[in-house]
C-alpha atoms as a PDB file:
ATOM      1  CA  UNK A   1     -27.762  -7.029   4.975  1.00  0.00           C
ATOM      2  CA  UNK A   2     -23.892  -7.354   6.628  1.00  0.00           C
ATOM      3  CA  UNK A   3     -21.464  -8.464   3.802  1.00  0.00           C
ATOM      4  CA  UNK A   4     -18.078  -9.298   4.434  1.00  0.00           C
ATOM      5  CA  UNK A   5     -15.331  -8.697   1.963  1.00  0.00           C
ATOM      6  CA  UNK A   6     -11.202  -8.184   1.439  1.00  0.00           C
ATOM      7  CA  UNK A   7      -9.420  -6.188  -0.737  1.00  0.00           C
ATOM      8  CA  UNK A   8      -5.339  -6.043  -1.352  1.00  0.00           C
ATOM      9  CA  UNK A   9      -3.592  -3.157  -1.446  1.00  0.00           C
ATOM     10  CA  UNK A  10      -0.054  -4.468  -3.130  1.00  0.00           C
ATOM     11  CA  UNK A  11       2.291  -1.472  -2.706  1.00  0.00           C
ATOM     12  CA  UNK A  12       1.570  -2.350   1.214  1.00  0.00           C
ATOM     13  CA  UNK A  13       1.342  -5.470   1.072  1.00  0.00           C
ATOM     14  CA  UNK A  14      -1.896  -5.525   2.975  1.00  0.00           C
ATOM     15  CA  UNK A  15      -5.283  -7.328   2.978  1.00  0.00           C
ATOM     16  CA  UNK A  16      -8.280  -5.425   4.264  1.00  0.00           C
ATOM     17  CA  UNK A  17     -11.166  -6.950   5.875  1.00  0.00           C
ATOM     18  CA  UNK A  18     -14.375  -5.792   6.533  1.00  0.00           C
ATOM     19  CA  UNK A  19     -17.989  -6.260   7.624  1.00  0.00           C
ATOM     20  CA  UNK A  20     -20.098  -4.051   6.456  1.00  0.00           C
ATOM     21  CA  UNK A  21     -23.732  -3.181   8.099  1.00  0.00           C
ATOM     22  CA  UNK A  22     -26.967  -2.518   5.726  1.00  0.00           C
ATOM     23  CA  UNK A  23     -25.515   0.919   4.742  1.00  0.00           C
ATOM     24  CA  UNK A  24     -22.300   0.159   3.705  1.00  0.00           C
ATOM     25  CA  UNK A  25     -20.317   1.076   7.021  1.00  0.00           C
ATOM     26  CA  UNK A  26     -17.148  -0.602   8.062  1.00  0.00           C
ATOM     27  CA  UNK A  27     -18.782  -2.461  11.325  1.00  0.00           C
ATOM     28  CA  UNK A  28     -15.530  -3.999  12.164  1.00  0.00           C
ATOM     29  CA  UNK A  29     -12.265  -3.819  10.401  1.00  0.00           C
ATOM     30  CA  UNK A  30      -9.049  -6.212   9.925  1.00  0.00           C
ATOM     31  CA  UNK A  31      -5.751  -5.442   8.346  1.00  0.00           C
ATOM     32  CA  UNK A  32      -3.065  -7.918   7.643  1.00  0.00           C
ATOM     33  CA  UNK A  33       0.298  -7.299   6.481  1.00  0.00           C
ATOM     34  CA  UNK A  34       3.003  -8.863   4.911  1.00  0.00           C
ATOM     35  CA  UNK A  35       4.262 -12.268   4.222  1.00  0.00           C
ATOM     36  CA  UNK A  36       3.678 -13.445   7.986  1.00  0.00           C
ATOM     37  CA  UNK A  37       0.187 -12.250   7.646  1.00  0.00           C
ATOM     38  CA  UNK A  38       0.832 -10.054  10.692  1.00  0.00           C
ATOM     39  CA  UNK A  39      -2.185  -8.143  12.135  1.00  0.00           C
ATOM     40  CA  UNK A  40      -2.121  -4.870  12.290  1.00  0.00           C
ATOM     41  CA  UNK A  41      -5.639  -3.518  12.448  1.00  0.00           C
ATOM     42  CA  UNK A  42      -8.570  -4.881  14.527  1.00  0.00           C
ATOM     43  CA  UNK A  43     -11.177  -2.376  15.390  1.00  0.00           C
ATOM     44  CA  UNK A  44     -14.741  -2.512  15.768  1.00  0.00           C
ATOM     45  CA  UNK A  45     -17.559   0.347  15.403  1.00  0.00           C
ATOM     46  CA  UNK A  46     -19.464  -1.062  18.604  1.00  0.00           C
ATOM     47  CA  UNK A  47     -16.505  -0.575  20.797  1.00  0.00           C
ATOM     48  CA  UNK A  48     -15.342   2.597  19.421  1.00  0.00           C
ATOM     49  CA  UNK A  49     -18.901   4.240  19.899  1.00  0.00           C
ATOM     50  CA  UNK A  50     -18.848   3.084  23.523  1.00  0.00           C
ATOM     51  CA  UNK A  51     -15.672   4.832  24.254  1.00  0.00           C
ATOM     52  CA  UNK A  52     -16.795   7.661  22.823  1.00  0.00           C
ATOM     53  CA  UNK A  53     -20.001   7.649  25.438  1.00  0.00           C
ATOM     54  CA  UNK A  54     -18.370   6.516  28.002  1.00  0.00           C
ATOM     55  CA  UNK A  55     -14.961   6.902  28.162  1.00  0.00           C
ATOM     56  CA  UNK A  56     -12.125   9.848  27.983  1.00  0.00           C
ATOM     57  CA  UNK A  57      -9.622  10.915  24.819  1.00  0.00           C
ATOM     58  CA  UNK A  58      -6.778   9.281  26.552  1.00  0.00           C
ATOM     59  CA  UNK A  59      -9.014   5.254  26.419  1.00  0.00           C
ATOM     60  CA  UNK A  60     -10.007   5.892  23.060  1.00  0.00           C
ATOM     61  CA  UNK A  61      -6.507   6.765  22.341  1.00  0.00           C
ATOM     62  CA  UNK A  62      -5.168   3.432  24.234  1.00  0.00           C
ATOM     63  CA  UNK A  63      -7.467   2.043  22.015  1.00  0.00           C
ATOM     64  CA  UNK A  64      -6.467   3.125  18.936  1.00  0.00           C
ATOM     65  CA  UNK A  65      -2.760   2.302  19.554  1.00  0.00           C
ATOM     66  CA  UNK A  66      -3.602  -0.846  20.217  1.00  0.00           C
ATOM     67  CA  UNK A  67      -6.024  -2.182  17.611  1.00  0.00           C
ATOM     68  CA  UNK A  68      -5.790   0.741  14.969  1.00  0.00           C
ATOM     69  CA  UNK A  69      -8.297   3.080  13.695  1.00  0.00           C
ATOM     70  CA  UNK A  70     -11.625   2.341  12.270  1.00  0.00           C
ATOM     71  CA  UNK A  71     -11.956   2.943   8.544  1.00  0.00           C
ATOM     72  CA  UNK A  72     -14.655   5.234   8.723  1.00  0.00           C
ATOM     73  CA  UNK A  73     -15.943   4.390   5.317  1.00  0.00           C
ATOM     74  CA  UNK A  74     -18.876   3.330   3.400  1.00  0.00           C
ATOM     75  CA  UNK A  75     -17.836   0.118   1.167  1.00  0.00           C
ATOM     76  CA  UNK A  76     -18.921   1.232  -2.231  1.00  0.00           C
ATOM     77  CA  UNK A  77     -16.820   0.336  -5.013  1.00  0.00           C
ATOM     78  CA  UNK A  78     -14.670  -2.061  -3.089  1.00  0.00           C
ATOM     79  CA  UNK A  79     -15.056  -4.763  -5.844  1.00  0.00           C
ATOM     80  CA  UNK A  80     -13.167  -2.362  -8.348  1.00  0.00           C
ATOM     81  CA  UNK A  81     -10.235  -3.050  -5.661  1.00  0.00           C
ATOM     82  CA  UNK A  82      -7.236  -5.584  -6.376  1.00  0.00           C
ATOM     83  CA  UNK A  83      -8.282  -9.025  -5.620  1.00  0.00           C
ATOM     84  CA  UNK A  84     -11.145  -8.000  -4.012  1.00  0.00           C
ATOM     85  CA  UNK A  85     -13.830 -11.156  -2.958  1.00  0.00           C
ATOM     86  CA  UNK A  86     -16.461 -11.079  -0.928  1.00  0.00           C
ATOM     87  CA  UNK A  87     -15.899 -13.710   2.171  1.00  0.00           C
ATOM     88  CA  UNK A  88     -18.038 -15.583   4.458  1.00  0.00           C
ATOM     89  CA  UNK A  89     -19.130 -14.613   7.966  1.00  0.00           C
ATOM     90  CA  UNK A  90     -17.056 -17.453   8.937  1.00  0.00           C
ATOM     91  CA  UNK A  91     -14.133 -16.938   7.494  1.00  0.00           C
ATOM     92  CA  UNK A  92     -14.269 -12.943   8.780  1.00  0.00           C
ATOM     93  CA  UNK A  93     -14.911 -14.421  12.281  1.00  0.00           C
ATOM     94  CA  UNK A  94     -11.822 -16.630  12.456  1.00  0.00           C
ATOM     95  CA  UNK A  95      -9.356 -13.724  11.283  1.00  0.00           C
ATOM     96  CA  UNK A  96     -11.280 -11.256  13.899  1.00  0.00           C
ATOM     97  CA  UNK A  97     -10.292 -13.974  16.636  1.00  0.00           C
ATOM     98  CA  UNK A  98      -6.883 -14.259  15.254  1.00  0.00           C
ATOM     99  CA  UNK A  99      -5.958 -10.974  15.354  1.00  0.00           C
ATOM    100  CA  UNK A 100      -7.729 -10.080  18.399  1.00  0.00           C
ATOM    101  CA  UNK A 101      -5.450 -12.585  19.977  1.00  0.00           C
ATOM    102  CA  UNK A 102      -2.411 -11.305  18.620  1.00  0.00           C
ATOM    103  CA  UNK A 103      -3.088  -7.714  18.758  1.00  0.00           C
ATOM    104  CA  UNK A 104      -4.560  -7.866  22.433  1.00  0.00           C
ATOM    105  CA  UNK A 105      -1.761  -9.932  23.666  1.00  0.00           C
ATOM    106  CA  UNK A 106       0.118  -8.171  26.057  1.00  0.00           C
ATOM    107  CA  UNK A 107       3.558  -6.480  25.178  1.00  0.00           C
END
């Protein structure tokens, strides 16, 4: 079953998003920082698999410098973490747009 959740990490003053697939996995991943809730993170598991069939280093690195790395991760545990909640597909789905936007804007 996908489950969506956040967790804070305060010395960074980051929120972490994720959906997670059946296993656990980090499907796609958000990360928001600071007090203008800037993304920073927005990278999915679908599109970083089909760079690595189809594509070269250098894309995947584009890639990566623009919406971050994956957390390759499985989410056990994350409810130890500070604040942590799980959050509705909704809710995931409106930051994922939002920070698409911002990190995929040009320059």
């Amino acid at each position: 079953m996908t489950t969506w959740v956040r967790t804070y990490y305060e010395d960074e003053d980051l929120w972490l998003y994720f959906e997670a697939d059946d296993e656990g996995w980090a499907a796609r991943h958000i990360e928001v920082q600071g007090k203008d809730s800037r993304p920073v993170t927005a990278a999915s598991l679908e599109e970083v698999l089909r760079l690595r069939d189809h594509a070269d280093l250098a894309a995947m690195g584009r890639y990566e410098r623009q919406y971050g790395v994956l957390a390759e991760v499985v989410l056990d545990g994350w409810q130890d973490q500070p604040q942590a909640a799980e959050i509705s597909a909704e809710e995931f789905e409106r930051l994922w747009v939002g920070a698409r936007r911002v990190i995929g804007a040009p320059g």
